[in-house]
Protein backbone atom coordinates (compact mmCIF):
# COMPACT_ATOMS: atom_id res chain seq x y z
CA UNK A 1 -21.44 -132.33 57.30
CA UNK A 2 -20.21 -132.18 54.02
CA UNK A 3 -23.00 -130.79 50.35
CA UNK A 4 -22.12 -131.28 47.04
CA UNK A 5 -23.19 -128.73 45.08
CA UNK A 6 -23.00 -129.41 41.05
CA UNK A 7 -23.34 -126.40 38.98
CA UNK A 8 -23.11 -125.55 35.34
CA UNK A 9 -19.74 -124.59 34.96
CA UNK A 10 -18.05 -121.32 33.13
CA UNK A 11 -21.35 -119.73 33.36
CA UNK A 12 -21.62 -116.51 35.46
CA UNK A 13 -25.51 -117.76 36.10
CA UNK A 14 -23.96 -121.03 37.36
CA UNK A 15 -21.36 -119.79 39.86
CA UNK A 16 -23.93 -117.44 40.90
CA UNK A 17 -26.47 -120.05 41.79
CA UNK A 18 -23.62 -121.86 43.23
CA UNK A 19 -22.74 -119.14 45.41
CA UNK A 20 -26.33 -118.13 46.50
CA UNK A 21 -27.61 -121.94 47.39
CA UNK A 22 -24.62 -122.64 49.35
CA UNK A 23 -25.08 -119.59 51.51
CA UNK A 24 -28.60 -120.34 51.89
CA UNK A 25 -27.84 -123.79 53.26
CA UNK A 26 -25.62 -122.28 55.34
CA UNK A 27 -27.57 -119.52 56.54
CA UNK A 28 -30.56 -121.57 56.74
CA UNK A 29 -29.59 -125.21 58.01
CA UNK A 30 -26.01 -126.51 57.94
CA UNK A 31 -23.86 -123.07 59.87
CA UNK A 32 -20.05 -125.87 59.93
CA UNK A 33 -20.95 -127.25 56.81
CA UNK A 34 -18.17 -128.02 54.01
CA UNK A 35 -19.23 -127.36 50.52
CA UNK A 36 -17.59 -128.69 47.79
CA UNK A 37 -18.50 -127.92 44.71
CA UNK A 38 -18.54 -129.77 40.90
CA UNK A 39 -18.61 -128.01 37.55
CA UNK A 40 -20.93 -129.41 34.93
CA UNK A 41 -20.20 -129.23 31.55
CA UNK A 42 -22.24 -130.43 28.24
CA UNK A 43 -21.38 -133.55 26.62
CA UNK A 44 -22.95 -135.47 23.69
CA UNK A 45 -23.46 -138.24 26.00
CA UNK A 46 -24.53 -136.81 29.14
CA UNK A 47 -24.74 -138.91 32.22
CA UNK A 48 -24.85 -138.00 35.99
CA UNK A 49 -22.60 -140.73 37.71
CA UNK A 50 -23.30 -142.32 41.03
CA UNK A 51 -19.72 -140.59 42.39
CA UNK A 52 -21.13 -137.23 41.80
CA UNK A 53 -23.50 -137.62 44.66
CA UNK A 54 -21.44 -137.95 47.41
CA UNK A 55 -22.21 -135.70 49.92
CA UNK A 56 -24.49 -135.57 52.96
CA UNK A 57 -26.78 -133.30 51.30
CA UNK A 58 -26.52 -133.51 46.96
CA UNK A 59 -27.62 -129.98 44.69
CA UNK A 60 -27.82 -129.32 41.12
CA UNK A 61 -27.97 -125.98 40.28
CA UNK A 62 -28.40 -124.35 36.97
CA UNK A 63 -28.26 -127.42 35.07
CA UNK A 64 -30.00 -130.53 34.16
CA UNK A 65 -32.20 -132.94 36.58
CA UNK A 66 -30.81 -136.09 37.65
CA UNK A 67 -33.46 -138.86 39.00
CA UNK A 68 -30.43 -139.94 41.24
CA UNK A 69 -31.62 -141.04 44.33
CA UNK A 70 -29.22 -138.58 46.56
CA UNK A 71 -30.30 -135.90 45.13
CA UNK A 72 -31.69 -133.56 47.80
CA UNK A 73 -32.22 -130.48 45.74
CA UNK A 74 -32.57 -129.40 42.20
CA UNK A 75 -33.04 -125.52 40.44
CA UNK A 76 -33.14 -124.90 37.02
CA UNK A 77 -34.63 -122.36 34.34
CA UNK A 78 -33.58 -123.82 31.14
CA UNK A 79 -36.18 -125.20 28.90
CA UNK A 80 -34.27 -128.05 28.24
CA UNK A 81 -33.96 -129.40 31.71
CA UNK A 82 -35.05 -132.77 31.35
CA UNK A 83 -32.12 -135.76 29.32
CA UNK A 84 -34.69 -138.04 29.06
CA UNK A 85 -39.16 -137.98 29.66
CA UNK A 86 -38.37 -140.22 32.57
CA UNK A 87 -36.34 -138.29 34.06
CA UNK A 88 -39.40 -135.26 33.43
CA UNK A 89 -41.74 -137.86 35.21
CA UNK A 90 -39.30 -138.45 37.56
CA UNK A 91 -39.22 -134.83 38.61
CA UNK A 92 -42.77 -135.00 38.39
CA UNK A 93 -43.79 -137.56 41.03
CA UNK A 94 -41.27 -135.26 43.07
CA UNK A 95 -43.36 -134.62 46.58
CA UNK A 96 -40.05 -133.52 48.75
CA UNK A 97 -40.44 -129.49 47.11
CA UNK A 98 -36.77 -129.22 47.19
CA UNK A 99 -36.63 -130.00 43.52
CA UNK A 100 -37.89 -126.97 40.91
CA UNK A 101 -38.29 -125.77 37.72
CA UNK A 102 -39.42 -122.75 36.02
CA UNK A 103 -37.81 -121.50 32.34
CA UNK A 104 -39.67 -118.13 32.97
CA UNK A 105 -37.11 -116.76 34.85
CA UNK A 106 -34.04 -115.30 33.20
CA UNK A 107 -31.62 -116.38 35.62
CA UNK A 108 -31.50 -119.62 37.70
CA UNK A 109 -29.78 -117.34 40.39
CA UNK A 110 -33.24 -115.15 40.82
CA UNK A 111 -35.31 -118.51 40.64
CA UNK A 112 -33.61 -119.62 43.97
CA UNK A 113 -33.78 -115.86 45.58
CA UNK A 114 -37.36 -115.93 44.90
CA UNK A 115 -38.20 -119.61 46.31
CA UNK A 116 -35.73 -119.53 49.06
CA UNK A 117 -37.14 -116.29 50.26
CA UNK A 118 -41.60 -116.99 49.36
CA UNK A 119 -41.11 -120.93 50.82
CA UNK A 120 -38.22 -120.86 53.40
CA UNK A 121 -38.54 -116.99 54.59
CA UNK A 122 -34.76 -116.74 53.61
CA UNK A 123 -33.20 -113.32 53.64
CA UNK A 124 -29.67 -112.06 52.01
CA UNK A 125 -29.95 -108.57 51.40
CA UNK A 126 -26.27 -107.94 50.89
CA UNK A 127 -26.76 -110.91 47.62
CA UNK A 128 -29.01 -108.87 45.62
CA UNK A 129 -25.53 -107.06 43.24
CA UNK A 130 -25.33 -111.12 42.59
CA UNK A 131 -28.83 -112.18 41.52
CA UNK A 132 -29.13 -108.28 39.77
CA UNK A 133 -25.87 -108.92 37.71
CA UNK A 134 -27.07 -112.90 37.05
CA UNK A 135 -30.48 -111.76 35.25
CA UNK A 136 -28.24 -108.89 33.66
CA UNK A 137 -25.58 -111.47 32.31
CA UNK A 138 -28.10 -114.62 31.63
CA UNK A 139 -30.79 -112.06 30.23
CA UNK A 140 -28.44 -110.42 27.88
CA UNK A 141 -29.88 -107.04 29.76
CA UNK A 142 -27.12 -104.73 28.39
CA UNK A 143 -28.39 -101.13 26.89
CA UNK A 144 -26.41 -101.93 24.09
CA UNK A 145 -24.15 -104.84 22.30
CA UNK A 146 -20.85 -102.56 22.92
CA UNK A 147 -21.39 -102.60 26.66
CA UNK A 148 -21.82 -106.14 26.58
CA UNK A 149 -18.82 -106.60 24.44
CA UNK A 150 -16.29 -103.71 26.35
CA UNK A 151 -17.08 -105.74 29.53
CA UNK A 152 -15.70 -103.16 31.89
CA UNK A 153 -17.85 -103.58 34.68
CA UNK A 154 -17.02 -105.97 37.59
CA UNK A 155 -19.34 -108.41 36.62
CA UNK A 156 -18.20 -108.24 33.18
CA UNK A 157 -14.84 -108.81 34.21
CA UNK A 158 -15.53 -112.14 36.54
CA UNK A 159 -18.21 -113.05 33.45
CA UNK A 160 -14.67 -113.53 31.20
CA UNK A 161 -13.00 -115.42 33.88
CA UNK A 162 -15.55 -117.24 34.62
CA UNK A 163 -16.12 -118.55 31.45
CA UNK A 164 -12.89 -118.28 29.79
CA UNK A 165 -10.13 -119.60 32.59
CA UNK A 166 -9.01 -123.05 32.57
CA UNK A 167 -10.44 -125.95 34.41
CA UNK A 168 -12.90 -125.36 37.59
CA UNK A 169 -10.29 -124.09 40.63
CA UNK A 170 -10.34 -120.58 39.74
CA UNK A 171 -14.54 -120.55 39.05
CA UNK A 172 -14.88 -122.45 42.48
CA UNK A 173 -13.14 -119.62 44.58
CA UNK A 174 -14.97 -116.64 42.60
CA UNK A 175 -17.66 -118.70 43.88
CA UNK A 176 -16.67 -118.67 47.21
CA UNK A 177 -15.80 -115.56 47.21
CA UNK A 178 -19.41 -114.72 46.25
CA UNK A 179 -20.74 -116.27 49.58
CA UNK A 180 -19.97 -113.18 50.70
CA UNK A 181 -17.83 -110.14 49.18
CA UNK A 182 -19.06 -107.56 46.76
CA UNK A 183 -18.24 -108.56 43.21
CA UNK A 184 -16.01 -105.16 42.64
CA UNK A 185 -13.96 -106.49 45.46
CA UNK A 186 -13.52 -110.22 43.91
CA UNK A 187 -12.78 -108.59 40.26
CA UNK A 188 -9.77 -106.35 42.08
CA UNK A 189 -8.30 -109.26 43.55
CA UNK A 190 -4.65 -109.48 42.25
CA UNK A 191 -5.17 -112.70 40.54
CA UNK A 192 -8.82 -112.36 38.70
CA UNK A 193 -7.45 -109.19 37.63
CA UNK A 194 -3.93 -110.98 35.86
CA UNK A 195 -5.82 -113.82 34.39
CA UNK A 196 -8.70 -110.99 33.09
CA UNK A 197 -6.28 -109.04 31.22
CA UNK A 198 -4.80 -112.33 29.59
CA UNK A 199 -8.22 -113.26 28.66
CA UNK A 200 -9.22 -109.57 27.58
CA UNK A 201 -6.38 -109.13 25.41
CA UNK A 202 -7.56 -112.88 24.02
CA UNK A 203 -10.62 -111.45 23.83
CA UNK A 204 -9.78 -108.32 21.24
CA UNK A 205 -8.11 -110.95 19.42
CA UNK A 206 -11.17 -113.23 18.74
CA UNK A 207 -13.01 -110.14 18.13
CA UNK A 208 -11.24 -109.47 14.79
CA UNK A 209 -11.07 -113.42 14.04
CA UNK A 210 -14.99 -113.18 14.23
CA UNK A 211 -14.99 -110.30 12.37
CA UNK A 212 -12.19 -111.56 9.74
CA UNK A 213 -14.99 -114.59 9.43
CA UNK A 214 -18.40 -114.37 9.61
CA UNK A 215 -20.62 -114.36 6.51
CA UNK A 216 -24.24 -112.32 7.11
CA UNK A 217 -27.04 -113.27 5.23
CA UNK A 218 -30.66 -112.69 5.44
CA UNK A 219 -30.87 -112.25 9.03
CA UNK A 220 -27.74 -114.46 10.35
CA UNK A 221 -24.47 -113.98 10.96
CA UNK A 222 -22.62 -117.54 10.47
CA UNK A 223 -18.91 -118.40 11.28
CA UNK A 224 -16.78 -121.38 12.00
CA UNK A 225 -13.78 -121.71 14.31
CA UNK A 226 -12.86 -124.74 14.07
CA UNK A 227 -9.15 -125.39 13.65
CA UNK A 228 -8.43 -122.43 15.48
CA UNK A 229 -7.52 -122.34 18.96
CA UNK A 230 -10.67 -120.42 20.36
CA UNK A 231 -12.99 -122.71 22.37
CA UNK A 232 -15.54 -119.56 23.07
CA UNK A 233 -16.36 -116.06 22.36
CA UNK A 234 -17.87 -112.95 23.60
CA UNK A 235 -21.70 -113.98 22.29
CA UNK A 236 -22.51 -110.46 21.79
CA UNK A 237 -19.66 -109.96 18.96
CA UNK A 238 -21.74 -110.79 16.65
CA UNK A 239 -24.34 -108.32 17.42
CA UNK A 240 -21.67 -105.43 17.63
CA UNK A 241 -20.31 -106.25 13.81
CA UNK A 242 -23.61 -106.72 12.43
CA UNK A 243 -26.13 -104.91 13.90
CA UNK A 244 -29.21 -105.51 11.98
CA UNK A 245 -28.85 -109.11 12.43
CA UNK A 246 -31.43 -111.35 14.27
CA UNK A 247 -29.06 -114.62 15.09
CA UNK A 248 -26.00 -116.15 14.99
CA UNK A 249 -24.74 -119.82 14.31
CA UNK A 250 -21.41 -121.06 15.02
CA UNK A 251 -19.02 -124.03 15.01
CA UNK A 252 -16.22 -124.20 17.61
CA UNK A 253 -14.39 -126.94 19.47
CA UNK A 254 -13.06 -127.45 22.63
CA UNK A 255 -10.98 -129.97 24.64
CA UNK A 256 -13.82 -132.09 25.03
CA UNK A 257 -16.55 -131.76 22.60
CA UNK A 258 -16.98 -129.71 19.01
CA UNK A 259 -20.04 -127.34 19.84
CA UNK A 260 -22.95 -125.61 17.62
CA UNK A 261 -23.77 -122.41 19.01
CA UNK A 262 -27.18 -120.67 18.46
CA UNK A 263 -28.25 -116.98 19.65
CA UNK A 264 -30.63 -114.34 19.26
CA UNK A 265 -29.89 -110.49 18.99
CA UNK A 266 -31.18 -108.80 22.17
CA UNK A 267 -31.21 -105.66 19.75
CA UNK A 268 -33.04 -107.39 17.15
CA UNK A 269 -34.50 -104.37 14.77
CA UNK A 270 -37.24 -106.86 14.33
CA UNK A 271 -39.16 -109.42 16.02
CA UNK A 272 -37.91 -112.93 16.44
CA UNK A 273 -40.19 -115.88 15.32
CA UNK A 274 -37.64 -118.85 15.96
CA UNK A 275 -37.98 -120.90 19.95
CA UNK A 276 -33.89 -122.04 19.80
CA UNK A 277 -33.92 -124.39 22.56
CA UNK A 278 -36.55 -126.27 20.51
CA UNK A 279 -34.73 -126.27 17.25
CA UNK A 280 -31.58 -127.59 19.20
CA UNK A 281 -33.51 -130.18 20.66
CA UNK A 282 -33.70 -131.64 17.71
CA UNK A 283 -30.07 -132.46 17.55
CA UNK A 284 -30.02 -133.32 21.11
CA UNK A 285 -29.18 -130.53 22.43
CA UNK A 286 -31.07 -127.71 24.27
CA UNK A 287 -31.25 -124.32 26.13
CA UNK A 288 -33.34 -120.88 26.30
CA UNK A 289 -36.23 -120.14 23.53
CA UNK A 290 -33.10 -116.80 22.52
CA UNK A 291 -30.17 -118.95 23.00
CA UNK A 292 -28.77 -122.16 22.23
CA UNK A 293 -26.06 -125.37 21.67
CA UNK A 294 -25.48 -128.88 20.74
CA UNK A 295 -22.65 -130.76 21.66
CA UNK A 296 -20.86 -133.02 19.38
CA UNK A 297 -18.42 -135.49 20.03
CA UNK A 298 -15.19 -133.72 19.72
CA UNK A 299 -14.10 -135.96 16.50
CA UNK A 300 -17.72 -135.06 14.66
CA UNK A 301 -17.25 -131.91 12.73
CA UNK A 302 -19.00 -133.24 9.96
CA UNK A 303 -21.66 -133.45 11.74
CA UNK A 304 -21.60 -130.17 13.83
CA UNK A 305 -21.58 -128.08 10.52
CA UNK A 306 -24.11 -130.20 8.92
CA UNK A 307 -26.54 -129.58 11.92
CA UNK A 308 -24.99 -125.80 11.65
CA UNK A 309 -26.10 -125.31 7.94
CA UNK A 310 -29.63 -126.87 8.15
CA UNK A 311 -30.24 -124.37 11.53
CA UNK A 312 -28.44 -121.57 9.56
CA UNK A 313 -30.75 -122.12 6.33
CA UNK A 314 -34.12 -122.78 9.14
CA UNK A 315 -33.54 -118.98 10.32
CA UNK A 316 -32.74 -117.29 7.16
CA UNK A 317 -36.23 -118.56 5.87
């Protein structure tokens, strides 16, 4: 028996969901099953191919619906969930209740606590450090923007793994390591805690490149990385340097896409008026009403700072 989990990758939320479904399959209905698992990643032009579906049982976790036939199961929260309205109709006509949806929740990871345990009667008690740190981490739940951006507890420190290591291998064993150990005891294994102090001291680095470059101005802090070699960033940085701020815009590119990044302060000193996924929508991309992104191809940096200074100019009025 062999499930193929995709999740969104170098996300904490993802590898969390990852982690949580998996053990509930296990738990619940597949005790010698193999799981193998798929990162996800956002492209310009995002498809789900056929191969992607090859298991005996096919998930998507914390990331967009496919109307794939194989697909067994499907959990997301984001508001942008859906690449195309037939894929939303899709979903719609759905009468198996193994696929679902709901953006209230700040974490995907809680989303499939809550239905696994109210529809299935699933219980995993020793789990709930995992789904508490996922709405902590997805909800931006820190008491302040230095304690998000020190990143000294163990969450923290998988949280800059997780997003900033290379390729999937290292994500996909924090995520099996999940199934089932305390997060402390993942973050003090000998080689999280070598590739987190790489990243950390990376990290400190970008922290004074952001701080060397962003322009604030009526509300938003703006930057662009672009021809640097930083393909993401502590999203609370911002926050830290400029605390009356109420979002941030950014241009950065990676190996395989240049991105525009939009966020809300989770401090904001007043309130915010602006629904994010819906702005990025726009330029086809997507996320949470506080946070968002577009991807671009990676050759298209015209474009990503064009789309960049209209949404920069949008939230300054």
């Amino acid at each position: 028996m062999r499930a193929r989990i995709l999740y969104h990758d170098h996300c904490f939320d993802g590898a969390a969901s990852a982690a949580f479904f998996s053990r509930f399959l296990e738990d619940k209905y597949y005790p010698y099953c193999e799981f193998l698992f798929t990162g996800m990643a956002h492209t310009p032009d995002q498809i789900f191919d056929d191969s992607l579906f090859d298991g005996d049982v096919n998930a998507i976790v914390d990331f967009k619906y496919s109307s794939n036939p194989n697909l067994n199961w499907w959990f997301d929260h984001h508001q942008s969930a859906f690449l195309t309205p037939e894929d939303a109709e899709h979903y719609r006509r759905d009468t198996t209740g193994r696929k679902l949806y709901d953006p209230s929740f700040r974490s995907c990871t809680s989303f499939i606590r809550k239905v696994t345990q109210e529809r299935f009667g699933y219980e995993a008690p020793d789990l709930a450090e995992l789904v508490e740190w996922a709405d902590i981490v997805d909800g931006a739940l820190y008491k302040t923007a230095g304690e998000a951006v020190d990143m000294q507890a163990p969450a923290q420190k998988l949280t800059l793994v997780i997003e900033g290591t290379k390729g999937s291998d290292q994500v996909q064993d924090i995520i099996r390591s999940m199934r089932r150990m305390k997060l402390s005891d993942i973050a003090a294994k000998p080689e999280i805690k070598e590739t987190f102090q790489a990243l950390y001291e990376r990290h400190l680095v970008t922290l004074g490149v952001i701080g060397e470059r962003a322009a604030y101005d009526r509300g938003v802090v703006f930057f662009d990385l672009i021809g640097l070699d930083l393909d993401g960033y502590n999203k609370f940085i911002p926050y830290q340097l400029y605390p009356e701020s109420l979002y941030t815009v950014s241009v950065s590119r990676s190996t395989f896409r240049t991105k525009v990044s939009v966020g809300s302060n989770p401090w904001a000193p007043r309130p915010l008026k602006h629904n994010l996924a819906t702005i990025c929508e726009r330029y086809g991309g997507g996320g949470h009403a506080k946070v968002g992104a577009i991807s671009f191809a990676i050759d298209d940096v015209e474009g990503a700072r064009a789309a960049a200074a209209e949404i920069t100019a949008e939230l300054k009025s």
